[in-house]
C-alpha atoms as a PDB file:
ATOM      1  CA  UNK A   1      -4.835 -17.496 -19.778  1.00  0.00           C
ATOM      2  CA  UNK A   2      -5.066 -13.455 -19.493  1.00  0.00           C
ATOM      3  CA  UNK A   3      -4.381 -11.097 -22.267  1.00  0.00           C
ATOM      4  CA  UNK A   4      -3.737  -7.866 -20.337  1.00  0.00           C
ATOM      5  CA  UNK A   5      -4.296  -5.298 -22.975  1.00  0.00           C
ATOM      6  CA  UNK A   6      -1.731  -2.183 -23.938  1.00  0.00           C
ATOM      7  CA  UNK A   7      -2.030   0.949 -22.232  1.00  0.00           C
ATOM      8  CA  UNK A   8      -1.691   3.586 -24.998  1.00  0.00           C
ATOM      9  CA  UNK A   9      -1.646   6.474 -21.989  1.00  0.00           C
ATOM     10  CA  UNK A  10       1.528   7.690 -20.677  1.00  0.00           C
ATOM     11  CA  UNK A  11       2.292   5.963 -17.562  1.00  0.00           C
ATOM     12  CA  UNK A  12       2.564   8.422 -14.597  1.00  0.00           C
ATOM     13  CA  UNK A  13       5.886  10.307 -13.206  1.00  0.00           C
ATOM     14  CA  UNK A  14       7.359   8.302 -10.257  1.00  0.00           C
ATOM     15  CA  UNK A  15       7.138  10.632  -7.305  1.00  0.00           C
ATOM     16  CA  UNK A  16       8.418   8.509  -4.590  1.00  0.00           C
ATOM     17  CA  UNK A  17      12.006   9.497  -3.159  1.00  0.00           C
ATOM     18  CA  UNK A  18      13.440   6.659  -5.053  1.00  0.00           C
ATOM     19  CA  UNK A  19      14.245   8.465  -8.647  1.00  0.00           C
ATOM     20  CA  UNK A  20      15.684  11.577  -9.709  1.00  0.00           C
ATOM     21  CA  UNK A  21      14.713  13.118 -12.897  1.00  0.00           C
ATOM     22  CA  UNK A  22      11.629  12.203 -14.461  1.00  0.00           C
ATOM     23  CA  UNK A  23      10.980   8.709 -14.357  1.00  0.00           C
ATOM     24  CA  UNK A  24       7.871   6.614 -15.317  1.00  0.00           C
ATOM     25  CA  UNK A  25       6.853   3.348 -14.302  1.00  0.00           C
ATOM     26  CA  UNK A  26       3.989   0.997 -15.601  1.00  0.00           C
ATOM     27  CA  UNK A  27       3.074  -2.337 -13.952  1.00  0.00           C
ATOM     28  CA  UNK A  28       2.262  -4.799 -16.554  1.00  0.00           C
ATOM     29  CA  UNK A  29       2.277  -8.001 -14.712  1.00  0.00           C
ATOM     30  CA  UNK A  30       1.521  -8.026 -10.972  1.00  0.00           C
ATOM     31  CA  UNK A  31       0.021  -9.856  -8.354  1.00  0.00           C
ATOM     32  CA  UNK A  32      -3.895  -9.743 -10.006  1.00  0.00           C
ATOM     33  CA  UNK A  33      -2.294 -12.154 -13.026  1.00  0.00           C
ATOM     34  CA  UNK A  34       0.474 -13.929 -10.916  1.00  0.00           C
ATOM     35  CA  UNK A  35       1.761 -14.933  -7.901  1.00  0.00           C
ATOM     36  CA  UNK A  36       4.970 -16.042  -9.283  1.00  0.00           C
ATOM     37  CA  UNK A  37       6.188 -12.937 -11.328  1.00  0.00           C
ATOM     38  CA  UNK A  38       6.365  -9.455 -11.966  1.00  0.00           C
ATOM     39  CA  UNK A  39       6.976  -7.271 -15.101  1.00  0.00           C
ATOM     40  CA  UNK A  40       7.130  -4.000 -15.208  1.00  0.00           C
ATOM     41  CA  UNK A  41       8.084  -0.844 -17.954  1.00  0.00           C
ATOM     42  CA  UNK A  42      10.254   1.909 -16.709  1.00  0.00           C
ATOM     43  CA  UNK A  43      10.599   4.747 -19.457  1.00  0.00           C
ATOM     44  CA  UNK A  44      13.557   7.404 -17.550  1.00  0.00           C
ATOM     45  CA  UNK A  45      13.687  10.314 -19.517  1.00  0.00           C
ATOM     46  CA  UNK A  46      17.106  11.788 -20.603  1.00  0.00           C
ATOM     47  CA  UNK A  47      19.158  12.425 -17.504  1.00  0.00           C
ATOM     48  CA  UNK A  48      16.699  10.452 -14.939  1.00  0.00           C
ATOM     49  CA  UNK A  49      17.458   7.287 -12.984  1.00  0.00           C
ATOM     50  CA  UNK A  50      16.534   5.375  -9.808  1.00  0.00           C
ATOM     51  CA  UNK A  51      18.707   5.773  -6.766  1.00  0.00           C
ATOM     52  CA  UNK A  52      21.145   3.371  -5.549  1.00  0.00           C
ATOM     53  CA  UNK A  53      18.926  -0.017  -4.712  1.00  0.00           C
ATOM     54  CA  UNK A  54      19.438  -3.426  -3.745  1.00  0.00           C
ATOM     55  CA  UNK A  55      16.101  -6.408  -4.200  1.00  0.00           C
ATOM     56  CA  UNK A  56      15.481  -9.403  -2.081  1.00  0.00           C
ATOM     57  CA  UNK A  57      14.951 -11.115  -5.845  1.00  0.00           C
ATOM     58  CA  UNK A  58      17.236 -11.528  -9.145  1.00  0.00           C
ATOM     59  CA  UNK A  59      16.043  -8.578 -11.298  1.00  0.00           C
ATOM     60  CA  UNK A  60      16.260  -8.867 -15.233  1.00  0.00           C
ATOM     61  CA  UNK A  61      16.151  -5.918 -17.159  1.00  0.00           C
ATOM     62  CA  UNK A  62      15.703  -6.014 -21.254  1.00  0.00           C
ATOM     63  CA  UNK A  63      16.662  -2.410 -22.503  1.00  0.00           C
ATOM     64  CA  UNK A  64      13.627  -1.347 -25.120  1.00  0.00           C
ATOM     65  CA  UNK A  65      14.335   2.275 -26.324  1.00  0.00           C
ATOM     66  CA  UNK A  66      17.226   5.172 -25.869  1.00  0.00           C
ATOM     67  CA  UNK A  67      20.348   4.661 -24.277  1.00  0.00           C
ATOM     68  CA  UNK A  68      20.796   4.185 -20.668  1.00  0.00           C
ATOM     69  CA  UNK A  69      23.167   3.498 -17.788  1.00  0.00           C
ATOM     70  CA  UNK A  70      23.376  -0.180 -14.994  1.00  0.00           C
ATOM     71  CA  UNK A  71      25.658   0.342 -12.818  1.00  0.00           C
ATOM     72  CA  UNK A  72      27.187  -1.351  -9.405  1.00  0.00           C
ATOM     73  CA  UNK A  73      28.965   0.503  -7.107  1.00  0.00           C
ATOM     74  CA  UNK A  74      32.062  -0.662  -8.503  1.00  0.00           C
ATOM     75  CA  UNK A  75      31.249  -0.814 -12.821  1.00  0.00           C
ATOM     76  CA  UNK A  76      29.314   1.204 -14.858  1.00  0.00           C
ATOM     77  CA  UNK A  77      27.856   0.110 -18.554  1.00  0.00           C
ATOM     78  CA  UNK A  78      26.017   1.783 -21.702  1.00  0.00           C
ATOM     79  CA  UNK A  79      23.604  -0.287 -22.094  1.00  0.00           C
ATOM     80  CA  UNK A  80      20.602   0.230 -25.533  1.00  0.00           C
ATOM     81  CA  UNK A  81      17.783  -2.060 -26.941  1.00  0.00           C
ATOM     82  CA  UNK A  82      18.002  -5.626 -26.909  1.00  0.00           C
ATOM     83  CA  UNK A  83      20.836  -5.983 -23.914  1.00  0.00           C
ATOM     84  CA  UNK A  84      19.318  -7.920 -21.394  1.00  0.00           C
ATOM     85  CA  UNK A  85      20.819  -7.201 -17.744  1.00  0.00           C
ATOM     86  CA  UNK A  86      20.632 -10.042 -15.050  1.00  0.00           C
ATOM     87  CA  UNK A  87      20.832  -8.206 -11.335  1.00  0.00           C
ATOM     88  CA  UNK A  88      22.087 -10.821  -8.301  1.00  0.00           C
ATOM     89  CA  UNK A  89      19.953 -10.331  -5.639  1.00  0.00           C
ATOM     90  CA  UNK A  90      21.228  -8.545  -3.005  1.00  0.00           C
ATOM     91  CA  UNK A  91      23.599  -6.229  -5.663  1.00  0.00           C
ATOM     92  CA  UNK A  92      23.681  -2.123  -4.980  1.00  0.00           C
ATOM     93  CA  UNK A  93      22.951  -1.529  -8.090  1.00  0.00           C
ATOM     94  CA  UNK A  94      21.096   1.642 -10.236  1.00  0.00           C
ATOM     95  CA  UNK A  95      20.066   2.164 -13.717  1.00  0.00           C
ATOM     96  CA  UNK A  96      18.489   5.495 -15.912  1.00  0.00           C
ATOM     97  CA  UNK A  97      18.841   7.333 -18.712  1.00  0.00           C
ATOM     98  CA  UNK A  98      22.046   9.212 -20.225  1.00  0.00           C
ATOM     99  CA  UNK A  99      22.060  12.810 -19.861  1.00  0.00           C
ATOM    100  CA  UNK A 100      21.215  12.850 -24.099  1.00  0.00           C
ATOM    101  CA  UNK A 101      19.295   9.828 -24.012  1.00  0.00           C
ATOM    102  CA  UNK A 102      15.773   8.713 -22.578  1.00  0.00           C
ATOM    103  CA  UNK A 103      16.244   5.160 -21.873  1.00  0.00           C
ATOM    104  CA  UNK A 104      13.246   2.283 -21.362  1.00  0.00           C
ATOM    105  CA  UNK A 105      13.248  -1.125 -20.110  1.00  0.00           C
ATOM    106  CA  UNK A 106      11.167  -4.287 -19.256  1.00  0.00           C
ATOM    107  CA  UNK A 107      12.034  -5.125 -15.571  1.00  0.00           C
ATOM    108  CA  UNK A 108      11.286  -8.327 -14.290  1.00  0.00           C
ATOM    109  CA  UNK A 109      11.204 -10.134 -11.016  1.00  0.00           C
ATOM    110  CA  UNK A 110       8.907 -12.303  -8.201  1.00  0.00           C
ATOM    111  CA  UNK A 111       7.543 -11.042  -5.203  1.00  0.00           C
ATOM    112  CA  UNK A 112       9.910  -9.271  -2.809  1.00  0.00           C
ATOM    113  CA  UNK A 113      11.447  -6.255  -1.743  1.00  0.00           C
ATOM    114  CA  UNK A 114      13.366  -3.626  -3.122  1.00  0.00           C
ATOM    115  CA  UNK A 115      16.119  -1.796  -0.324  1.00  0.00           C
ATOM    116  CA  UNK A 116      17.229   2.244  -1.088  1.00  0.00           C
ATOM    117  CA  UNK A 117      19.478   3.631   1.932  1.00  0.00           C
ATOM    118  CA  UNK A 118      18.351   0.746   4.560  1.00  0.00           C
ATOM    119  CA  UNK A 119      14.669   1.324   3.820  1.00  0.00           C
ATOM    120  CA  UNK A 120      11.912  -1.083   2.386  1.00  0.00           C
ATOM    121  CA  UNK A 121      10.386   1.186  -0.430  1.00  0.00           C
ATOM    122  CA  UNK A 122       8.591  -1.359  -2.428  1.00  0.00           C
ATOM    123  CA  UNK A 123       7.597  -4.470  -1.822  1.00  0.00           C
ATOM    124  CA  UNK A 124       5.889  -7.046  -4.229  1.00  0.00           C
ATOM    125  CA  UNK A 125       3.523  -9.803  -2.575  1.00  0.00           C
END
């Protein structure tokens, strides 16, 4: 068993061409603890969001704090805490914050990759 301890620092601002807005991402469970699953916590403050993304995985988000937006390319919800989101893998998909809102969520997956515009920009082992 591993008790992985909370951060009480602010996790860092995303700065990969993947976001827009200020978004900020902390790992929580990765491949040190697991090989089976990853966790993450995505705080998007109000206004930011990821780009349009697809994952090689099923991706389960469980809205925390705030207000935020999943969307296809097709539907677009309000989602706030204690909605729990299951994303097919394979789905174009994107989530963030309202413009008034800052929005967080658990996201959780296994090892994979994550697809924006064609091109591998993470990948989980």
């Amino acid at each position: 068993m591993q008790i992985i301890r909370h951060d009480p620092t602010e996790a860092p601002i995303m700065t990969a061409p993947v976001v827009r807005g200020n978004v900020r991402l902390r790992p929580l469970v990765g491949a040190e603890q697991t090989d089976q699953l990853r966790a993450l916590y995505v705080h998007f403050e109000p206004g930011g969001a990821n780009l349009p993304h697809t994952h090689t995985f099923d991706q389960v988000l469980y809205i925390v704090e705030g207000e935020g937006i999943v969307a296809t390319e097709t539907e677009e919800y309000r989602v706030r805490p204690g909605d729990a989101i299951v994303v097919p893998a394979g789905e174009v998909h994107w989530h963030g914050a309202t413009p008034e809102s800052a929005m967080g969520h658990l996201a959780f997956g296994v090892p994979g990759t994550t697809d924006v515009g064609g091109q591998i920009v993470r990948a989980t082992e």
